[in-house]
C-alpha atoms as a PDB file:
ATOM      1  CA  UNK A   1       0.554  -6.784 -26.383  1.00  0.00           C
ATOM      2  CA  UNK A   2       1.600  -7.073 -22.509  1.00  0.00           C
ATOM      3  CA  UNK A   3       1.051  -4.809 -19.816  1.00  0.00           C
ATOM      4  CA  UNK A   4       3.993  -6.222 -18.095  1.00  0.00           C
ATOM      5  CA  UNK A   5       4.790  -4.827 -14.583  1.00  0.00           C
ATOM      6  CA  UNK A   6       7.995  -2.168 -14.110  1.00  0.00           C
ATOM      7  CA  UNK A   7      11.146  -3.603 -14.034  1.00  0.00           C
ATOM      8  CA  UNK A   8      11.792  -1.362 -11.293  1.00  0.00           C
ATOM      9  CA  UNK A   9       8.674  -2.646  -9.382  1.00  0.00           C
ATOM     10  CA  UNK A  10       6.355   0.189  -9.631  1.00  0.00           C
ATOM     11  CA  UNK A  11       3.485  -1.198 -10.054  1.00  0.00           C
ATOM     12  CA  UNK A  12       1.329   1.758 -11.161  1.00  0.00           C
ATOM     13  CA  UNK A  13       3.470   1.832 -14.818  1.00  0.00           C
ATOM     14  CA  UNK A  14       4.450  -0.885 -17.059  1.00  0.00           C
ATOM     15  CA  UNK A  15       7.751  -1.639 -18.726  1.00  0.00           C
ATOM     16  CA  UNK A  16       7.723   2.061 -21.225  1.00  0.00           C
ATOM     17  CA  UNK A  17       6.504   3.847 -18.251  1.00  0.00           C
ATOM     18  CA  UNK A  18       2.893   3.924 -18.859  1.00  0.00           C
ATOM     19  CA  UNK A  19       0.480   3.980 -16.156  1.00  0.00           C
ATOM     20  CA  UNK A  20      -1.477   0.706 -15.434  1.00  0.00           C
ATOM     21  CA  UNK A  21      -4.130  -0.677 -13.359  1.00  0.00           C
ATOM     22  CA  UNK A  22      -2.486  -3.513 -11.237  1.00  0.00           C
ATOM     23  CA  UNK A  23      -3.862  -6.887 -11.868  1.00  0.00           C
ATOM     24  CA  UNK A  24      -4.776  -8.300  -8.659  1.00  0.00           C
ATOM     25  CA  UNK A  25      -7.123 -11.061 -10.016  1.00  0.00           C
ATOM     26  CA  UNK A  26      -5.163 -13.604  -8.331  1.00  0.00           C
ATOM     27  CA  UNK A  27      -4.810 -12.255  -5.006  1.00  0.00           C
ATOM     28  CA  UNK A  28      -6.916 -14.073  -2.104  1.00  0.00           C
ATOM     29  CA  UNK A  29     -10.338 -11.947  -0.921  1.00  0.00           C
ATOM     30  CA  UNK A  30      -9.348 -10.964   2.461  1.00  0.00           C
ATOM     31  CA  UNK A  31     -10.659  -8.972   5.379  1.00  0.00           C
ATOM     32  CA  UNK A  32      -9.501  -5.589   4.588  1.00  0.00           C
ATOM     33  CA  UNK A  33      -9.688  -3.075   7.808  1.00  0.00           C
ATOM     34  CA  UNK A  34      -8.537   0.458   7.373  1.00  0.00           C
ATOM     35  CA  UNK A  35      -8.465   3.396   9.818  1.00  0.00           C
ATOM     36  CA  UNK A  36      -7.370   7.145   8.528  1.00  0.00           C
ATOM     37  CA  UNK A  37      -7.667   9.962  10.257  1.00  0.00           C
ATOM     38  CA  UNK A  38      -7.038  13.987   9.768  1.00  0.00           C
ATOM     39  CA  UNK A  39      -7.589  17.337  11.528  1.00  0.00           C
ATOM     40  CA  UNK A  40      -9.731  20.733  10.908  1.00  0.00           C
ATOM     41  CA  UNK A  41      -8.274  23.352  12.791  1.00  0.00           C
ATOM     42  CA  UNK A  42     -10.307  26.740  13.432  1.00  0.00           C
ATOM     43  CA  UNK A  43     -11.386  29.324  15.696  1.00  0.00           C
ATOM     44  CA  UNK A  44     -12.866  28.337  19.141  1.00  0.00           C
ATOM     45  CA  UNK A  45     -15.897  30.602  18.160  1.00  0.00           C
ATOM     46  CA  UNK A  46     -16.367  28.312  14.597  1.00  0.00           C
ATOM     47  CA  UNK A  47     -15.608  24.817  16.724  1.00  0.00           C
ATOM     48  CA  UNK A  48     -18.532  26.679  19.718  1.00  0.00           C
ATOM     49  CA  UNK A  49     -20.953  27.577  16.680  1.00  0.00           C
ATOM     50  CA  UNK A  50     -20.764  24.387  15.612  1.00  0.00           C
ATOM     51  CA  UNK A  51     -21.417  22.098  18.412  1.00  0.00           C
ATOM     52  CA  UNK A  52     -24.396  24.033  19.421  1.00  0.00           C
ATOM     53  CA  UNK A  53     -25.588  24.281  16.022  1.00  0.00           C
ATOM     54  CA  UNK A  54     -25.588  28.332  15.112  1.00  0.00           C
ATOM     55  CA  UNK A  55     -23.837  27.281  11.772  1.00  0.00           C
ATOM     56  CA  UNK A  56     -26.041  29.336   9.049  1.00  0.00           C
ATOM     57  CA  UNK A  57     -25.610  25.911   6.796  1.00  0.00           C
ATOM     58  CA  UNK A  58     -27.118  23.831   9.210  1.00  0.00           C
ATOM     59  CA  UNK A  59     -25.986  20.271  10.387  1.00  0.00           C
ATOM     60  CA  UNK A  60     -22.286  20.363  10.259  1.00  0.00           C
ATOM     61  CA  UNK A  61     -21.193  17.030  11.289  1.00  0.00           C
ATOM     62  CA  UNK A  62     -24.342  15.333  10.020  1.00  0.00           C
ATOM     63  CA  UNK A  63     -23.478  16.807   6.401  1.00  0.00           C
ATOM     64  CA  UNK A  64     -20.203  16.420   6.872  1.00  0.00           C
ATOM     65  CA  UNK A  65     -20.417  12.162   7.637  1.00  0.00           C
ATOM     66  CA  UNK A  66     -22.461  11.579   4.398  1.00  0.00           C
ATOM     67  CA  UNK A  67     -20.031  13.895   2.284  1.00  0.00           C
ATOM     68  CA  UNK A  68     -17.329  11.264   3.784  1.00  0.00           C
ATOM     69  CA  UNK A  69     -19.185   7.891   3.203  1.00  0.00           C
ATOM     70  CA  UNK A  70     -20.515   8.821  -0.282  1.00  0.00           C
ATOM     71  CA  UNK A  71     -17.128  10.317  -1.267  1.00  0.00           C
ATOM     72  CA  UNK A  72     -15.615   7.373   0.214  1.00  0.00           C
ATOM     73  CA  UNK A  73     -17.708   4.856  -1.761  1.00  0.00           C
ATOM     74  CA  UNK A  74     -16.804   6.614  -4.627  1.00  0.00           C
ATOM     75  CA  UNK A  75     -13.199   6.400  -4.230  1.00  0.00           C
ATOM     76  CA  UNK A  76     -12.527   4.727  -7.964  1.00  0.00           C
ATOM     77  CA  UNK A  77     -14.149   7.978  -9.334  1.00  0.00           C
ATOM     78  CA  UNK A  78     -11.253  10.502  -6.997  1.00  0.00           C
ATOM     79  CA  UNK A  79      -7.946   8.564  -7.518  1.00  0.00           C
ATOM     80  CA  UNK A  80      -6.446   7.220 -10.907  1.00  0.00           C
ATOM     81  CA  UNK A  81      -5.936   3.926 -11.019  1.00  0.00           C
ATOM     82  CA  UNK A  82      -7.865   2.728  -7.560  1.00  0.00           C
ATOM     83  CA  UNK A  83     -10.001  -0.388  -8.209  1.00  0.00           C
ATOM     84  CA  UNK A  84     -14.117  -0.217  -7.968  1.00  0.00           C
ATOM     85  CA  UNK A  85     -13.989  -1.984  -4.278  1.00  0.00           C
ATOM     86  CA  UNK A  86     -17.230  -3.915  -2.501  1.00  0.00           C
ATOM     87  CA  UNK A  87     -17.009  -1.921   0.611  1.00  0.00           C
ATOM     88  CA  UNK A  88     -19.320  -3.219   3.641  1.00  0.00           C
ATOM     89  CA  UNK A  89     -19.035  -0.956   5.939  1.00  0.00           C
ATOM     90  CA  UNK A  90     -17.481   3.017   6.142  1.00  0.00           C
ATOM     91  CA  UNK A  91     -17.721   5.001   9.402  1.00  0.00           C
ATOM     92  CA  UNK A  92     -17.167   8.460   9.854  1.00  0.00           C
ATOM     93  CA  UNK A  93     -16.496   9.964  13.358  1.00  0.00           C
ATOM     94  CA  UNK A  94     -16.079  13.412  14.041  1.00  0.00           C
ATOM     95  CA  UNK A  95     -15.010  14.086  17.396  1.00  0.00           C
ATOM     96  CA  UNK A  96     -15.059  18.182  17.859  1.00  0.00           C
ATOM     97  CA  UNK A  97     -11.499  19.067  20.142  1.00  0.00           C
ATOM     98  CA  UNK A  98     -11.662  22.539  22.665  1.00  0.00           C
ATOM     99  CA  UNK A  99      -8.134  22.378  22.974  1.00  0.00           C
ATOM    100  CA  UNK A 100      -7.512  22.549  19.047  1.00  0.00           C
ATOM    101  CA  UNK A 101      -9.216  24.048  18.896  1.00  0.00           C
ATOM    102  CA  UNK A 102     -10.222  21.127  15.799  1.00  0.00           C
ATOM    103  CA  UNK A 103     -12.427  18.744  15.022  1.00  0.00           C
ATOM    104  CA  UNK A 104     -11.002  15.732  14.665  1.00  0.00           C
ATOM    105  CA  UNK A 105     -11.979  13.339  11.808  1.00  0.00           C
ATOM    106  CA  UNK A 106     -11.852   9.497  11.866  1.00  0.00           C
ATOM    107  CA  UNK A 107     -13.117   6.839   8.889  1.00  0.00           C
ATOM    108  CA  UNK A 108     -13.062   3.293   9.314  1.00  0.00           C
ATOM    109  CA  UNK A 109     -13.479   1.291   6.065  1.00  0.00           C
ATOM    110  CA  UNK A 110     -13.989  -2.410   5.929  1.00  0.00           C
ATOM    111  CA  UNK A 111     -14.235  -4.709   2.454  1.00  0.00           C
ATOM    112  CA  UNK A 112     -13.891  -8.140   1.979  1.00  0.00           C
ATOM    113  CA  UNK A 113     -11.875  -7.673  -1.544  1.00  0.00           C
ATOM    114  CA  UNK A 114      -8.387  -8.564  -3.383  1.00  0.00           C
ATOM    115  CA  UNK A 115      -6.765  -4.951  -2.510  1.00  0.00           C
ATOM    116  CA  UNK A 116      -7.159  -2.647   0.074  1.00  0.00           C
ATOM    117  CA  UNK A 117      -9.267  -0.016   1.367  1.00  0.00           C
ATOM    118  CA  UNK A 118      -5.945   3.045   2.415  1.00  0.00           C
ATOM    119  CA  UNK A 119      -7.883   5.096  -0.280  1.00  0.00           C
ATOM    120  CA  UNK A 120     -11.458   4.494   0.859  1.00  0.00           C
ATOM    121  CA  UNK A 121     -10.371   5.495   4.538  1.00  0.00           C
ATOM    122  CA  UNK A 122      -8.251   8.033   3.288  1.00  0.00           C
ATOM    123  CA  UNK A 123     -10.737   9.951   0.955  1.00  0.00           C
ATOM    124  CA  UNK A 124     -13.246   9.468   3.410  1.00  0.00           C
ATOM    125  CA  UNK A 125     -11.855  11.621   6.280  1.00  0.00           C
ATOM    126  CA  UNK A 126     -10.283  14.088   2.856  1.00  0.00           C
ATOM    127  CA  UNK A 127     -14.175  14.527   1.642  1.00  0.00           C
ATOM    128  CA  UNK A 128     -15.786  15.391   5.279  1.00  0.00           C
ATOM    129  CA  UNK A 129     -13.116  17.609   6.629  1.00  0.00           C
ATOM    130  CA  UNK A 130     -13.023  19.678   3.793  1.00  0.00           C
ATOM    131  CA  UNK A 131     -17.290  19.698   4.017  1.00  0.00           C
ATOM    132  CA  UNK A 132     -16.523  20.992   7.562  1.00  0.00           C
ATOM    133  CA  UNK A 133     -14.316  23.911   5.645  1.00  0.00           C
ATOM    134  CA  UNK A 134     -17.530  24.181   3.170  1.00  0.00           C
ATOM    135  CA  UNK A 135     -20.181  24.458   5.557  1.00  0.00           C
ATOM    136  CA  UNK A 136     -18.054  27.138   8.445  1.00  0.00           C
ATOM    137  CA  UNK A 137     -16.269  29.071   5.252  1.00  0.00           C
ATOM    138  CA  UNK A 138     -18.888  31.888   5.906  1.00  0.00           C
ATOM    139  CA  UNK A 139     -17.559  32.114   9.615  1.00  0.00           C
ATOM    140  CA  UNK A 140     -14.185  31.509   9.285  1.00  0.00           C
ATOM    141  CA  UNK A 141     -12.117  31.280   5.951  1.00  0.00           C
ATOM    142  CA  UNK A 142      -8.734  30.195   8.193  1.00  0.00           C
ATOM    143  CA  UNK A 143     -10.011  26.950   8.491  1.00  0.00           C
ATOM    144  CA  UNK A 144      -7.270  24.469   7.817  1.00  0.00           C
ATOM    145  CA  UNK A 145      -7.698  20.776   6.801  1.00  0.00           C
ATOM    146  CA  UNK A 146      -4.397  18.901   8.031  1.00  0.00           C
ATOM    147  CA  UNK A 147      -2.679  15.671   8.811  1.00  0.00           C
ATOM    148  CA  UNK A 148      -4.735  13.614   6.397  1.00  0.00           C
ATOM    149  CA  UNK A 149      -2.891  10.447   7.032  1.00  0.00           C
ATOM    150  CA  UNK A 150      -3.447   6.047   7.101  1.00  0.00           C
ATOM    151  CA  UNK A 151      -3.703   4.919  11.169  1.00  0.00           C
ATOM    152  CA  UNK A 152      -3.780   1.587  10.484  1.00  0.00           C
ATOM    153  CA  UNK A 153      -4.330  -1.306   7.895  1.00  0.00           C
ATOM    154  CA  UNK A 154      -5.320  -5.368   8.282  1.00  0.00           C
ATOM    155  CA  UNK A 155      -5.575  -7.555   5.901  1.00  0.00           C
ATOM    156  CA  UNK A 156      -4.069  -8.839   2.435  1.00  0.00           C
ATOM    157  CA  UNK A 157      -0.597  -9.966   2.171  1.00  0.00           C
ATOM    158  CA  UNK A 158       1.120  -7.489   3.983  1.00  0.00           C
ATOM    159  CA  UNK A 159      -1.099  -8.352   7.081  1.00  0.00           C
ATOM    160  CA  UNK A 160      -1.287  -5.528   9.943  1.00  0.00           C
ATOM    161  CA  UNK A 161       0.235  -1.885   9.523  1.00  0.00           C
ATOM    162  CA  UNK A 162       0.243   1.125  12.386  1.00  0.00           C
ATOM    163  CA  UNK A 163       1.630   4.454  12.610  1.00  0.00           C
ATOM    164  CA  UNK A 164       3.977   4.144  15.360  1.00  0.00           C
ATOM    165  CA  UNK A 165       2.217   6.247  18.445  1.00  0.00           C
ATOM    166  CA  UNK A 166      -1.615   6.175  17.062  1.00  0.00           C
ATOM    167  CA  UNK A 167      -3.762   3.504  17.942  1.00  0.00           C
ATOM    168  CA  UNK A 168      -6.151   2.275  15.309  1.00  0.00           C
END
């Protein structure tokens, strides 16, 4: 029995169409650096309750960080198919915007490993902006979570990736 790759090259399904886990035994461990960022858009009165902490949850951007780094290490556990990963290192900033008025989300992930960390990042920045939403529902329900999206990725065989006009 063979779990041969798509003929087409997708490389989430096998030859009948099945899904697969990819083999990547035989890739090299490299440095693997990603960067993913997204948006929570809300009232200026939710963004001013937050930042001087009249939230009646409590720590918004403290809860909000470990949501993202615990959701983040369990990434394998979210997405079908993703590979249990040794992740070093996962930062989550949250940068609150006036002008948004937002609060702007950033996680950094970094693993030595055979495949990369997109969906580490990714979930990461997913998990704490929709704890933001959690935590300010009571206050304001048209919260939106937006623009979830991969800045940047180093490492593997592909080597360096940007979004064209975001640095990572």
């Amino acid at each position: 029995m063979t779990n041969a790759p798509d003929p087409d090259g997708l490389t989430h399904l096998d030859a009948q169409g099945r899904a697969r886990m990819v083999d990547v035994g035989q890739k090299a461990v490299t440095e693997r650096i990603c960067v993913a960022r997204c948006e929570v858009h809300m009232a200026a009165e939710t963004l001013a309750a937050i930042t001087q902490g009249r939230t009646p949850k409590g720590d918004v951007f403290g809860t909000a960080r470990i949501a993202g780094i615990q959701a983040s290490k369990r990434t394998d556990q979210w997405i079908p198919l993703c590979h249990p990963l040794p992740v070093e290192s996962i930062e989550v900033v949250l940068e609150p915007d006036p002008e948004g008025p937002c609060v702007k989300v950033e996680g950094i992930v970094r693993a030595h490993a055979r495949t990369g960390v997109e969906m580490e990042a990714l979930v990461a920045v997913a998990a704490a902006g929709l704890t933001i939403y959690d935590m300010c529902k009571a206050i304001d329900r048209g919260m939106t979570v937006s623009d979830v999206r991969l800045v940047s990725k180093t490492g593997g065989k592909s080597g360096v990736w940007e979004r064209p006009g975001e640095t990572g």
